[in-house]
C-alpha atoms as a PDB file:
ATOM      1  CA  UNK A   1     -39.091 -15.773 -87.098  1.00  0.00           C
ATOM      2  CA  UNK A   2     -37.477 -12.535 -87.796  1.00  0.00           C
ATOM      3  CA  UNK A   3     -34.964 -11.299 -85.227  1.00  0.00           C
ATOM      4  CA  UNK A   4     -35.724  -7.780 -84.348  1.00  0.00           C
ATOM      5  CA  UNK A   5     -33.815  -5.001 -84.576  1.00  0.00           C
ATOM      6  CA  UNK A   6     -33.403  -1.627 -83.350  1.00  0.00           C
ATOM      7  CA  UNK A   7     -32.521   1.473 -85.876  1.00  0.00           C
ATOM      8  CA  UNK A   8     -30.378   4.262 -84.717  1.00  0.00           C
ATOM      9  CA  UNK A   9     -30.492   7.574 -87.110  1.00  0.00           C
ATOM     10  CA  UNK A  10     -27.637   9.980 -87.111  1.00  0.00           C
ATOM     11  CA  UNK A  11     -28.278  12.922 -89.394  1.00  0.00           C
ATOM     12  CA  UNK A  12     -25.325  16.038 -89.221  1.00  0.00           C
ATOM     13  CA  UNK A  13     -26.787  19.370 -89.399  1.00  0.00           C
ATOM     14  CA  UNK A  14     -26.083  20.563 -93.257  1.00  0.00           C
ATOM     15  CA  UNK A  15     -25.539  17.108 -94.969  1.00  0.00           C
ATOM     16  CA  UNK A  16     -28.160  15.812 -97.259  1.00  0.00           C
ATOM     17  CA  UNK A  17     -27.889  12.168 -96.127  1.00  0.00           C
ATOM     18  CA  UNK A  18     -29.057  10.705 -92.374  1.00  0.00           C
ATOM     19  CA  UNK A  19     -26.819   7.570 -91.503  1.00  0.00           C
ATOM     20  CA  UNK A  20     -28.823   4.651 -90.192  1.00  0.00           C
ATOM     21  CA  UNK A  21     -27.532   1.683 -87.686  1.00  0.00           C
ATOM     22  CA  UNK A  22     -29.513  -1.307 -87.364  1.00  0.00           C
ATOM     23  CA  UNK A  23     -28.531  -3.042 -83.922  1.00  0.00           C
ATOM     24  CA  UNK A  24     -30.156  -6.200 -82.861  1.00  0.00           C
ATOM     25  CA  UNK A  25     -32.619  -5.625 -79.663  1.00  0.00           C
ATOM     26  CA  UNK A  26     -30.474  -7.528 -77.523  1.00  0.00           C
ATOM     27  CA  UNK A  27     -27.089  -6.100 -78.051  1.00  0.00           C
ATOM     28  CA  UNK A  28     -29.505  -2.573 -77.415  1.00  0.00           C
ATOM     29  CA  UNK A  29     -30.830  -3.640 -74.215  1.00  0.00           C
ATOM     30  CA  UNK A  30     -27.551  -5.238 -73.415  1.00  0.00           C
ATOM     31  CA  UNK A  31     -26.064  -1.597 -73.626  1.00  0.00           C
ATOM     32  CA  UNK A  32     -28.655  -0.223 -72.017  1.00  0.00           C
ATOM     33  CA  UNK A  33     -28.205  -2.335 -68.706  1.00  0.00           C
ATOM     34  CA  UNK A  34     -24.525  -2.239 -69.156  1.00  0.00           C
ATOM     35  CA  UNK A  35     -24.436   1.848 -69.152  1.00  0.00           C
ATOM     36  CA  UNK A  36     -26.867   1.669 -66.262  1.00  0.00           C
ATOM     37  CA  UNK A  37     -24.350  -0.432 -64.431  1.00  0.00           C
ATOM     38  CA  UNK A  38     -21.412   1.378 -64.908  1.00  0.00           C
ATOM     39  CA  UNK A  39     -23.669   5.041 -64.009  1.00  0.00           C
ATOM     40  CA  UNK A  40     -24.456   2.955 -60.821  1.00  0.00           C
ATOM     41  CA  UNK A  41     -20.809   1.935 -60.246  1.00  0.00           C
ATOM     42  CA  UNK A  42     -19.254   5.893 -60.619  1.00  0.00           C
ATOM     43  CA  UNK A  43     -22.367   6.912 -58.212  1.00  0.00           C
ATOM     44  CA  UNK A  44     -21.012   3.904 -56.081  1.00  0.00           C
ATOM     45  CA  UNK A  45     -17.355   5.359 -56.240  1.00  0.00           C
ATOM     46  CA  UNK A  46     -17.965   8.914 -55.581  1.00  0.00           C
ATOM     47  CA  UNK A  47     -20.303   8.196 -52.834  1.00  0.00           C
ATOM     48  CA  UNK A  48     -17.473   5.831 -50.821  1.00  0.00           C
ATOM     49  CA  UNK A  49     -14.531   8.001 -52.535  1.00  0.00           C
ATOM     50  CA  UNK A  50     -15.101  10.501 -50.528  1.00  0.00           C
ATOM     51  CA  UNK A  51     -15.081   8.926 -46.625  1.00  0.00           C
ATOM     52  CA  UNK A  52     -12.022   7.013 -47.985  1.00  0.00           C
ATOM     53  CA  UNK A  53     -10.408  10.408 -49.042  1.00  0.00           C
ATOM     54  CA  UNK A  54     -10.872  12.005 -46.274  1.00  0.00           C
ATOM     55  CA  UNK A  55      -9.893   9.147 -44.053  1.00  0.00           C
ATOM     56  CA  UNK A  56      -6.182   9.235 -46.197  1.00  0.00           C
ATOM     57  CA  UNK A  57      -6.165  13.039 -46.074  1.00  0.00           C
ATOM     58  CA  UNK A  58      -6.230  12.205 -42.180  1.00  0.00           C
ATOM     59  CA  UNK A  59      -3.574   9.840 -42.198  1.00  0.00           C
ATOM     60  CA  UNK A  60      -0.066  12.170 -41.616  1.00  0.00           C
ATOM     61  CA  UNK A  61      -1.904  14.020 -39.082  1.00  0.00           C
ATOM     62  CA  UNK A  62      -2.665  10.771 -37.261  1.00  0.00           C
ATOM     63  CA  UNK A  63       1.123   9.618 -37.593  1.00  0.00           C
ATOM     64  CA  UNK A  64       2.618  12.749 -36.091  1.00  0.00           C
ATOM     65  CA  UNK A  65       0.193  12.905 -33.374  1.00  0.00           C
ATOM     66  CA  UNK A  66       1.232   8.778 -32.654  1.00  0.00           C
ATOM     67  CA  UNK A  67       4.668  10.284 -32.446  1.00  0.00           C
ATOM     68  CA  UNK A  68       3.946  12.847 -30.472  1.00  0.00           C
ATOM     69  CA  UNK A  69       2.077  10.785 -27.927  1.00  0.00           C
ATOM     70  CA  UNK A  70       5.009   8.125 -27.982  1.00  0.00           C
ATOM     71  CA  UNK A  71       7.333  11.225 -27.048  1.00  0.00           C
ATOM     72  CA  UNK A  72       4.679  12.174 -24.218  1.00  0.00           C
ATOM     73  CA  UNK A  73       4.327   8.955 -23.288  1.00  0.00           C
ATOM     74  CA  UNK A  74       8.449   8.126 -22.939  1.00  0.00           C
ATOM     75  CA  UNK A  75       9.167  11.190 -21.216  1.00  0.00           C
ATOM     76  CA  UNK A  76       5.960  10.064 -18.235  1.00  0.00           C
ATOM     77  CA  UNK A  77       7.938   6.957 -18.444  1.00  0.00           C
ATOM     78  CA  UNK A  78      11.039   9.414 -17.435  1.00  0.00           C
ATOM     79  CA  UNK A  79       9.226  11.037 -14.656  1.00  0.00           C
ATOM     80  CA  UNK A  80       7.732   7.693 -13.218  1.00  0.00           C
ATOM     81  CA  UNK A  81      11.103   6.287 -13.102  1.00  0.00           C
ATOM     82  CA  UNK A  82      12.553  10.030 -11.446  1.00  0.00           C
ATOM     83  CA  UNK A  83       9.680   9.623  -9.062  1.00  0.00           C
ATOM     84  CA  UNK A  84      10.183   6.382  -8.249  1.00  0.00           C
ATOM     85  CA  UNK A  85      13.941   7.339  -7.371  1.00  0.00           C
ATOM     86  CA  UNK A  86      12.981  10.031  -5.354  1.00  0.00           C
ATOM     87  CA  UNK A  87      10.440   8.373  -3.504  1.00  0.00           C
ATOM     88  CA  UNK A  88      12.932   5.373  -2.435  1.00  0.00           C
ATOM     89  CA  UNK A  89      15.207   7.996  -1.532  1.00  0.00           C
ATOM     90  CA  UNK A  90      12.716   9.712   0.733  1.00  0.00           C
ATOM     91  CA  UNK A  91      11.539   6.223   2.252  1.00  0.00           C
ATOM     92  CA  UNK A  92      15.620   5.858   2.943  1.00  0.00           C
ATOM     93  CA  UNK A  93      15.560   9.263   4.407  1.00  0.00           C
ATOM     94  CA  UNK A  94      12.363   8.651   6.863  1.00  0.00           C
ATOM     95  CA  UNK A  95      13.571   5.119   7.687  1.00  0.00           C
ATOM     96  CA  UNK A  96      16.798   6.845   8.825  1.00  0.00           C
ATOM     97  CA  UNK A  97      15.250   9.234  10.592  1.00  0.00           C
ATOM     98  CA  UNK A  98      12.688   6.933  12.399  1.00  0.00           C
ATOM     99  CA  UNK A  99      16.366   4.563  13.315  1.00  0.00           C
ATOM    100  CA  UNK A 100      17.466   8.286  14.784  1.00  0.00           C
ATOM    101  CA  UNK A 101      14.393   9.275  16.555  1.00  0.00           C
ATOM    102  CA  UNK A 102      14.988  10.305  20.432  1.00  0.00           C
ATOM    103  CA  UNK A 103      17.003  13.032  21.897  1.00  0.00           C
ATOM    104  CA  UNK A 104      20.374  13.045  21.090  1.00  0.00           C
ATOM    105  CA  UNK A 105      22.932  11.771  23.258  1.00  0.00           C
ATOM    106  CA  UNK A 106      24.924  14.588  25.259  1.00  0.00           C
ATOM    107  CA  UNK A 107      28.302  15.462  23.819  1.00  0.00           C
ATOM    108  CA  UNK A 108      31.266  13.557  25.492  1.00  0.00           C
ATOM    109  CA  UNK A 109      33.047  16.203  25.865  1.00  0.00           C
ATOM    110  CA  UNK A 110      30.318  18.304  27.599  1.00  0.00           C
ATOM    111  CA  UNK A 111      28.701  16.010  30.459  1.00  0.00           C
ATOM    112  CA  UNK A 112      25.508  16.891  31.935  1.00  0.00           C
ATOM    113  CA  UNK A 113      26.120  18.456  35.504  1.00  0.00           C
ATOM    114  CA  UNK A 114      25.636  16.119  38.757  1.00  0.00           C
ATOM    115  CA  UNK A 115      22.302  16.642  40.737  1.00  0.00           C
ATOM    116  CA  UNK A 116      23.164  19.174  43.649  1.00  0.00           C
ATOM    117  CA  UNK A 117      26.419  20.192  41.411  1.00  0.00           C
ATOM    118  CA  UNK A 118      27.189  24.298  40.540  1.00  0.00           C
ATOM    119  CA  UNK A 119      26.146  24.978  37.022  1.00  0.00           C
ATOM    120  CA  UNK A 120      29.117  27.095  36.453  1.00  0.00           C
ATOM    121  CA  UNK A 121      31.824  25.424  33.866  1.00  0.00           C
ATOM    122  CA  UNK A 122      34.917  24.572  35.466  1.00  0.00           C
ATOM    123  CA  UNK A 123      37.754  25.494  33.182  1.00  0.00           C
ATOM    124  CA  UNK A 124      40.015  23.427  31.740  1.00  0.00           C
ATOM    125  CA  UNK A 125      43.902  23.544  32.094  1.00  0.00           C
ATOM    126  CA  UNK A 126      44.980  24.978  28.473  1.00  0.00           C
ATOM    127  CA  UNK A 127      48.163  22.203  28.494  1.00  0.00           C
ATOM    128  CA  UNK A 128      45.843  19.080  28.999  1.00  0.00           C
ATOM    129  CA  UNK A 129      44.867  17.418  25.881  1.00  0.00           C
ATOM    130  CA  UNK A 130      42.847  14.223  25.420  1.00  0.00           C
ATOM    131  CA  UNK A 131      44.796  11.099  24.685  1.00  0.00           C
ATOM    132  CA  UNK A 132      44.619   9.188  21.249  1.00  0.00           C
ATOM    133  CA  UNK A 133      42.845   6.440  22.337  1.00  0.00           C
ATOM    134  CA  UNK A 134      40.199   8.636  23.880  1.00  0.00           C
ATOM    135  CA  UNK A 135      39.802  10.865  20.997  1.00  0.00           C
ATOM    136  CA  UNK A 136      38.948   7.709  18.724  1.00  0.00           C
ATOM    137  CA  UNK A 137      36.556   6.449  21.198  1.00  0.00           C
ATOM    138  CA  UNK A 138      34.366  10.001  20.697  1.00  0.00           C
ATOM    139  CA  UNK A 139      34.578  10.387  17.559  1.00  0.00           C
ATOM    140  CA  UNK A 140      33.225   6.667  17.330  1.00  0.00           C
ATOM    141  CA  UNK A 141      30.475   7.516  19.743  1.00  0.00           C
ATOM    142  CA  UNK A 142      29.441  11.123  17.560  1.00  0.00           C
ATOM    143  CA  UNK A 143      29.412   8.903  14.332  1.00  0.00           C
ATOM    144  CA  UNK A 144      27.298   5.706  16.041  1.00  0.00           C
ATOM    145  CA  UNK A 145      23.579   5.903  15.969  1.00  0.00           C
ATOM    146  CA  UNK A 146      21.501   7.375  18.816  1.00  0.00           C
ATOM    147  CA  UNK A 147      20.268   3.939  20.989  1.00  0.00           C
ATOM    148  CA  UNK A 148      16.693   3.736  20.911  1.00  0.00           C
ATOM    149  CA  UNK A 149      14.665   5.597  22.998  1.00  0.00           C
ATOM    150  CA  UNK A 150      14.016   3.856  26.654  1.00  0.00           C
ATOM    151  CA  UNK A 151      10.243   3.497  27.641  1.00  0.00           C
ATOM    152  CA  UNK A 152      10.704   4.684  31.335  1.00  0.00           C
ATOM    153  CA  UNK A 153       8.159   7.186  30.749  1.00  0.00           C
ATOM    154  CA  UNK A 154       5.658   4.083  30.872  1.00  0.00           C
ATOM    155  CA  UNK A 155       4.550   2.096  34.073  1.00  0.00           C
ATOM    156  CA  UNK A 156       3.703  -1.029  34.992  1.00  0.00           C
ATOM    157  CA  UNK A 157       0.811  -3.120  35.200  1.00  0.00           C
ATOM    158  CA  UNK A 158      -2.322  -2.546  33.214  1.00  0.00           C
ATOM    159  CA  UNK A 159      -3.346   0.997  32.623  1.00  0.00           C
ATOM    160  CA  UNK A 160      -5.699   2.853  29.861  1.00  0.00           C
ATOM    161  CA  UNK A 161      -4.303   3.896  26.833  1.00  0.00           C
ATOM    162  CA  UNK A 162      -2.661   7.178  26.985  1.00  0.00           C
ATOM    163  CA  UNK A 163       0.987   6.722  25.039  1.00  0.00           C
ATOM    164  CA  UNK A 164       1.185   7.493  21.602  1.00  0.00           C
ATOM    165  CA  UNK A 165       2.027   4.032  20.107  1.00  0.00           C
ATOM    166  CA  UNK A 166       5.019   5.236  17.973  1.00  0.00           C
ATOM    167  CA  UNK A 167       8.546   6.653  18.427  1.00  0.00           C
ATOM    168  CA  UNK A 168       8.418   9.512  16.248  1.00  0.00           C
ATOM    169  CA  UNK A 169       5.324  11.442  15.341  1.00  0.00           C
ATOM    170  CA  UNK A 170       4.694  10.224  12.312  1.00  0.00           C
ATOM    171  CA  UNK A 171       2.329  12.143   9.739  1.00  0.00           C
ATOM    172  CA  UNK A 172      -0.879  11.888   9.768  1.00  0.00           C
ATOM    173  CA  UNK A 173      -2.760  11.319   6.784  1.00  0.00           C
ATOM    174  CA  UNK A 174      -6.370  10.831   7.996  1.00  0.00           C
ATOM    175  CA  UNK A 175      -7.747  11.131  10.902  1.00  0.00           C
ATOM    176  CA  UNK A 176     -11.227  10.014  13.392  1.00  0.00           C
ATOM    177  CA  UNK A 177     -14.297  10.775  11.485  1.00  0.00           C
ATOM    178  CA  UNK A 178     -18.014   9.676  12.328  1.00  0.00           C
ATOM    179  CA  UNK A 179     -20.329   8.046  10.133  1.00  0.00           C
ATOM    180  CA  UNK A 180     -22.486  11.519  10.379  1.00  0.00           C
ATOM    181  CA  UNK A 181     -19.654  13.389   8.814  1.00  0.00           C
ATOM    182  CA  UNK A 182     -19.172  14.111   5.155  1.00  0.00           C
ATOM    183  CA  UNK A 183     -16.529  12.358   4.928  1.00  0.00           C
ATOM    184  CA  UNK A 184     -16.570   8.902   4.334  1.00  0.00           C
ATOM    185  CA  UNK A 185     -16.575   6.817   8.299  1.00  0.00           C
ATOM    186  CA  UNK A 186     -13.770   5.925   9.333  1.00  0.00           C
ATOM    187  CA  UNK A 187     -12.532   4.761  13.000  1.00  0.00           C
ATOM    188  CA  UNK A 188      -9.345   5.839  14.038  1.00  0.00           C
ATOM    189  CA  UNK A 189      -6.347   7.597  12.631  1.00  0.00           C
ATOM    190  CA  UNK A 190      -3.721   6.491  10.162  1.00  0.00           C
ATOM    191  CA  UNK A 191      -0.112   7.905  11.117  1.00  0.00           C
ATOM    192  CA  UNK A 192       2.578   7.453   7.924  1.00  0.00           C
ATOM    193  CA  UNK A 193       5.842   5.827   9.278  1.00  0.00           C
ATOM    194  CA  UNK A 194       8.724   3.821   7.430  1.00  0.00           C
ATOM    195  CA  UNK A 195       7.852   0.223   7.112  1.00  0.00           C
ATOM    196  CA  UNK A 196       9.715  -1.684  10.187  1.00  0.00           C
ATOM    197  CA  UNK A 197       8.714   1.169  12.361  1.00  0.00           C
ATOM    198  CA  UNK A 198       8.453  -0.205  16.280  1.00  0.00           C
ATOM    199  CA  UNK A 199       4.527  -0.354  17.379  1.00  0.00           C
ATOM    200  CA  UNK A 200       4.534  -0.024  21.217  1.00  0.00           C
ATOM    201  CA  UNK A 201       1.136  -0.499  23.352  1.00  0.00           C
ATOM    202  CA  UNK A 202      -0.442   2.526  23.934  1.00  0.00           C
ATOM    203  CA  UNK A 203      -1.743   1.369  27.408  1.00  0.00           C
ATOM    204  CA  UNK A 204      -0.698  -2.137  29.342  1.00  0.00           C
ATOM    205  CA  UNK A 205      -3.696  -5.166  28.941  1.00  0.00           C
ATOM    206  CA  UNK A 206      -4.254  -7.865  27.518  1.00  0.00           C
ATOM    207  CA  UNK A 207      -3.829  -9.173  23.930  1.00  0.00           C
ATOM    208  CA  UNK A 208      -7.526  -9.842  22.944  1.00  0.00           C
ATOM    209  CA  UNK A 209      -7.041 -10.771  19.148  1.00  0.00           C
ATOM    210  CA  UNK A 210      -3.938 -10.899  17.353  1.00  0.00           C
ATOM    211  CA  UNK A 211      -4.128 -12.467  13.828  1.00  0.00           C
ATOM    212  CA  UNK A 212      -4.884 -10.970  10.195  1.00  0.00           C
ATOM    213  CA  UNK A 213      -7.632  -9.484   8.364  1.00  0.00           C
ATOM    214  CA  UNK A 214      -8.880  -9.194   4.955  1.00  0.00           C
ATOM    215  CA  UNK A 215      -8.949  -5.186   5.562  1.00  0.00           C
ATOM    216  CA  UNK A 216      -6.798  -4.641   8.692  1.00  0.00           C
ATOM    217  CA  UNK A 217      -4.083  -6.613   7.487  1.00  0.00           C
ATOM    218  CA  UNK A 218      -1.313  -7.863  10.521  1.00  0.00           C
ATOM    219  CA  UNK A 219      -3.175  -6.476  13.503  1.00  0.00           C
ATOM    220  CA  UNK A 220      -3.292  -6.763  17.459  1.00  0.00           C
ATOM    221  CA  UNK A 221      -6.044  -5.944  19.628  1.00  0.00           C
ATOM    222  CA  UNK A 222      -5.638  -5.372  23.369  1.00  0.00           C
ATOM    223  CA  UNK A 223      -7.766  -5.066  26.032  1.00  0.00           C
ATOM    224  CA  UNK A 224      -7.375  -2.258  29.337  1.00  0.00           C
ATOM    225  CA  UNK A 225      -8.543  -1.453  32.131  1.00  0.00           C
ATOM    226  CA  UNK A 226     -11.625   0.799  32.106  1.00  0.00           C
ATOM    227  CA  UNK A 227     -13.728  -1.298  29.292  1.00  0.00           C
ATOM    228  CA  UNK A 228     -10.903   0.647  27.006  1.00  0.00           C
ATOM    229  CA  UNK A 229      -9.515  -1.679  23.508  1.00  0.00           C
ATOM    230  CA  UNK A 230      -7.030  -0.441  21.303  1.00  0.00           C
ATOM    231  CA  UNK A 231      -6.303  -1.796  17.764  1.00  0.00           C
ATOM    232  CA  UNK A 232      -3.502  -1.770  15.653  1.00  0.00           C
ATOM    233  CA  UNK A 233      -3.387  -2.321  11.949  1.00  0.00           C
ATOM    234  CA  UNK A 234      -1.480  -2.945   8.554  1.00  0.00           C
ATOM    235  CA  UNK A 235       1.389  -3.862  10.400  1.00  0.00           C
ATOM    236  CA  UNK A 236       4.095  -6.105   8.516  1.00  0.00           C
ATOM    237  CA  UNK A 237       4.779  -8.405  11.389  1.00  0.00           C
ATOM    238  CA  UNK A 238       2.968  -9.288  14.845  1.00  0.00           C
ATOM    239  CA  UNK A 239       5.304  -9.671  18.395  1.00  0.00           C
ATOM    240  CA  UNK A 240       2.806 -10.966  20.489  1.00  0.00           C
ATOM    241  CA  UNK A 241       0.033 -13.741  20.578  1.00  0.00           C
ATOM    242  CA  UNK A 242      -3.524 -13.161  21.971  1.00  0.00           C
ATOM    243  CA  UNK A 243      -3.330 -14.057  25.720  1.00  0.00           C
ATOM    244  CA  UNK A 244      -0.135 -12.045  26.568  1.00  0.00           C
ATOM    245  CA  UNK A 245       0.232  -9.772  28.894  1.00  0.00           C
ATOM    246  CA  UNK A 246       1.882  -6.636  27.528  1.00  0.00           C
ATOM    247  CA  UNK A 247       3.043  -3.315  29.276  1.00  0.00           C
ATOM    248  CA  UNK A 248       2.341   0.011  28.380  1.00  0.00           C
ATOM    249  CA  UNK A 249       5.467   1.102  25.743  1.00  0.00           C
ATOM    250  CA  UNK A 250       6.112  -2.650  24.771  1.00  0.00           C
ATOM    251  CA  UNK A 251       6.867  -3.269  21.747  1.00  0.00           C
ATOM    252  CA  UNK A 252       4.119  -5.524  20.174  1.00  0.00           C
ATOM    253  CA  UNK A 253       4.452  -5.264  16.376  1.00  0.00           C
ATOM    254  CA  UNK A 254       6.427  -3.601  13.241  1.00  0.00           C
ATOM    255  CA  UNK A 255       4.468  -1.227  11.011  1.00  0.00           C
ATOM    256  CA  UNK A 256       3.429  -1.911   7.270  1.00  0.00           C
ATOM    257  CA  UNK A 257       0.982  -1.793   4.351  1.00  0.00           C
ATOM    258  CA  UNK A 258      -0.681  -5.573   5.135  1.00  0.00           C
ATOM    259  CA  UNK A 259      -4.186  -5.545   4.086  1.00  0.00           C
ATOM    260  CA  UNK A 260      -6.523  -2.564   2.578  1.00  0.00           C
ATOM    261  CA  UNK A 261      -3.584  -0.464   2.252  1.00  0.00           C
ATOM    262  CA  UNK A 262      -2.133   1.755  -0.442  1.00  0.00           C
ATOM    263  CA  UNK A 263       1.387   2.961   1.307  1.00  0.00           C
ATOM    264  CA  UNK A 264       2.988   2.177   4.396  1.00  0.00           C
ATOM    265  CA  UNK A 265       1.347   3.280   8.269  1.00  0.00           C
ATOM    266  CA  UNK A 266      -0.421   2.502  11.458  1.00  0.00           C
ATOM    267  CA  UNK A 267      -3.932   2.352  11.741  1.00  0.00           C
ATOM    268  CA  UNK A 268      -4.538   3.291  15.596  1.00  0.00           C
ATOM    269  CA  UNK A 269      -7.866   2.657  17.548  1.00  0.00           C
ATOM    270  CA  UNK A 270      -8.628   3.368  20.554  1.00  0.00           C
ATOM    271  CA  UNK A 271     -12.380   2.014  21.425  1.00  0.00           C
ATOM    272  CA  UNK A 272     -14.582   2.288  24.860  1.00  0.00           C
ATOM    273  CA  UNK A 273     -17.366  -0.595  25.392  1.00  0.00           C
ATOM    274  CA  UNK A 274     -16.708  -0.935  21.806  1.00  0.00           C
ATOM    275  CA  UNK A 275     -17.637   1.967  19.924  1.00  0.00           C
ATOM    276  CA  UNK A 276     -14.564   4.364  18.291  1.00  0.00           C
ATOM    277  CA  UNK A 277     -13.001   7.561  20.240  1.00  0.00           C
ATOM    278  CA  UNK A 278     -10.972  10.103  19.238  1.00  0.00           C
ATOM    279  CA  UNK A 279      -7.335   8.704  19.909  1.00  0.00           C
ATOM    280  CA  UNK A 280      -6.182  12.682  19.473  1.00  0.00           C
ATOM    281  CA  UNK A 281      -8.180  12.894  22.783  1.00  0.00           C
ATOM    282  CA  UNK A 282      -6.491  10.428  24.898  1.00  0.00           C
ATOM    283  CA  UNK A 283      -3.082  10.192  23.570  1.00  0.00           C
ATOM    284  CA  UNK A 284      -0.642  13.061  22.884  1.00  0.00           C
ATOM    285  CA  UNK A 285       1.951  12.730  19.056  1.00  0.00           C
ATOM    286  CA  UNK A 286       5.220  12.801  19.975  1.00  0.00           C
ATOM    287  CA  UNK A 287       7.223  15.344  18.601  1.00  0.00           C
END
């Protein structure tokens, strides 16, 4: 059988001959699929040429803004670490402050007057001067530490809870609020002090509960006269045991951040036949 064949004619404008090309069929439908495939392979290229262009034209403005973000990001590095500083440092500053609290201790050199004594200052004689000994002995005393502060404004027995539970005011960052408010409820107040600060009972009872809790951390509950409870919260270590008998201004525990807490304070309760009071109404911050 005879192969056949395919015949191409090429005839140029102004010659008197044509040219003629015999091809077999298959080498013509060979070409035919191979210029199809290479027409499907530029579509191909152009159509994903131009996302990947694009993409590359993308590229340097991608790097520098990396770089600029790694900049960004080391200089909030910077600041976290400057904040961190100063934050310690404040903590140092409070802690010192709380370890200061209290009035300040008279001058030795200027006693307080006797009771039933004249108020007018006796003079001094101009050639008496204090002796060595003495003079190191007050300048020891104006450089020591003010003692803490004595709880004699507290009496005895038990009594409803009327102290402020603290030494120094404190500050406080949230306060009583009702589950009808539109804030979110929350019994109690929290008061911001130094971690160690002394926890004193705002009323003398009897130490109900004293253990820890999943969201009040450390905490001591007492019990007063009057169907009155008071809690106290977060603290970082406990100074009683439930069954004591504590006095109004004894110390009972040492503040913290134990349990649901995000920074160091007291959470301060006081309750009547269980359900949550304003402690801002009963107790007075000290200044």
């Amino acid at each position: 059988m005879k192969s056949r064949k395919v015949t191409i004619v090429v005839h140029v404008d102004g010659d008197t001959k044509s040219r003629k090309y015999h091809l077999p069929l298959w080498s013509f439908e060979a070409g035919k699929w191979g210029a199809l495939t290479v027409a499907l392979l530029v579509v191909l290229f152009f159509a994903f040429a131009g996302p990947l262009g694009r993409a590359a034209a993308r590229v340097p403005g991608l790097e520098h803004e990396v770089t600029r973000l790694r900049q960004e990001n080391s200089s909030v590095q910077q600041l976290a670490a400057a904040l961190s500083r100063a934050e310690a440092n404040y903590q140092g500053l409070r802690q010192l402050l709380g370890a200061r609290g209290g009035s300040a201790p008279a001058p030795a050199s200027a006693p307080a007057p006797a009771a039933g004594a004249s108020a007018e200052p006796v003079p001094e004689p101009v050639a008496a001067k204090p002796a060595p000994d003495m003079m190191r002995a007050v300048a020891l005393q104006a450089r020591a530490p003010a003692p803490p502060r004595a709880p004699s404004r507290y009496g005895p027995g038990p009594s409803q809870p009327v102290h402020w539970p603290l030494d120094v005011a404190g500050f406080l960052t949230r306060g009583e609020a009702s589950p009808g408010d539109s804030v979110e409820a929350h019994p109690g107040i929290d008061i911001a002090v130094p971690t160690g600060s002394p926890v004193r009972a705002a009323g003398g009872g009897l130490v109900e509960k004293a253990g820890n809790d999943s969201a009040y951390g450390l905490f001591v509950l007492l019990q007063h006269p009057g169907r009155y409870e008071t809690m106290y919260g977060h603290a970082s270590r406990l100074l009683v045991r439930e069954g004591d008998s504590v006095q109004a201004g004894q110390v009972i525990a040492l503040s913290g951040s134990s349990g649901r807490s995000t920074a160091p304070h007291l959470h301060f309760e006081i309750r009547l036949d269980g359900k949550s009071l304003d402690p801002l109404t009963m107790v007075k911050r000290e200044n």
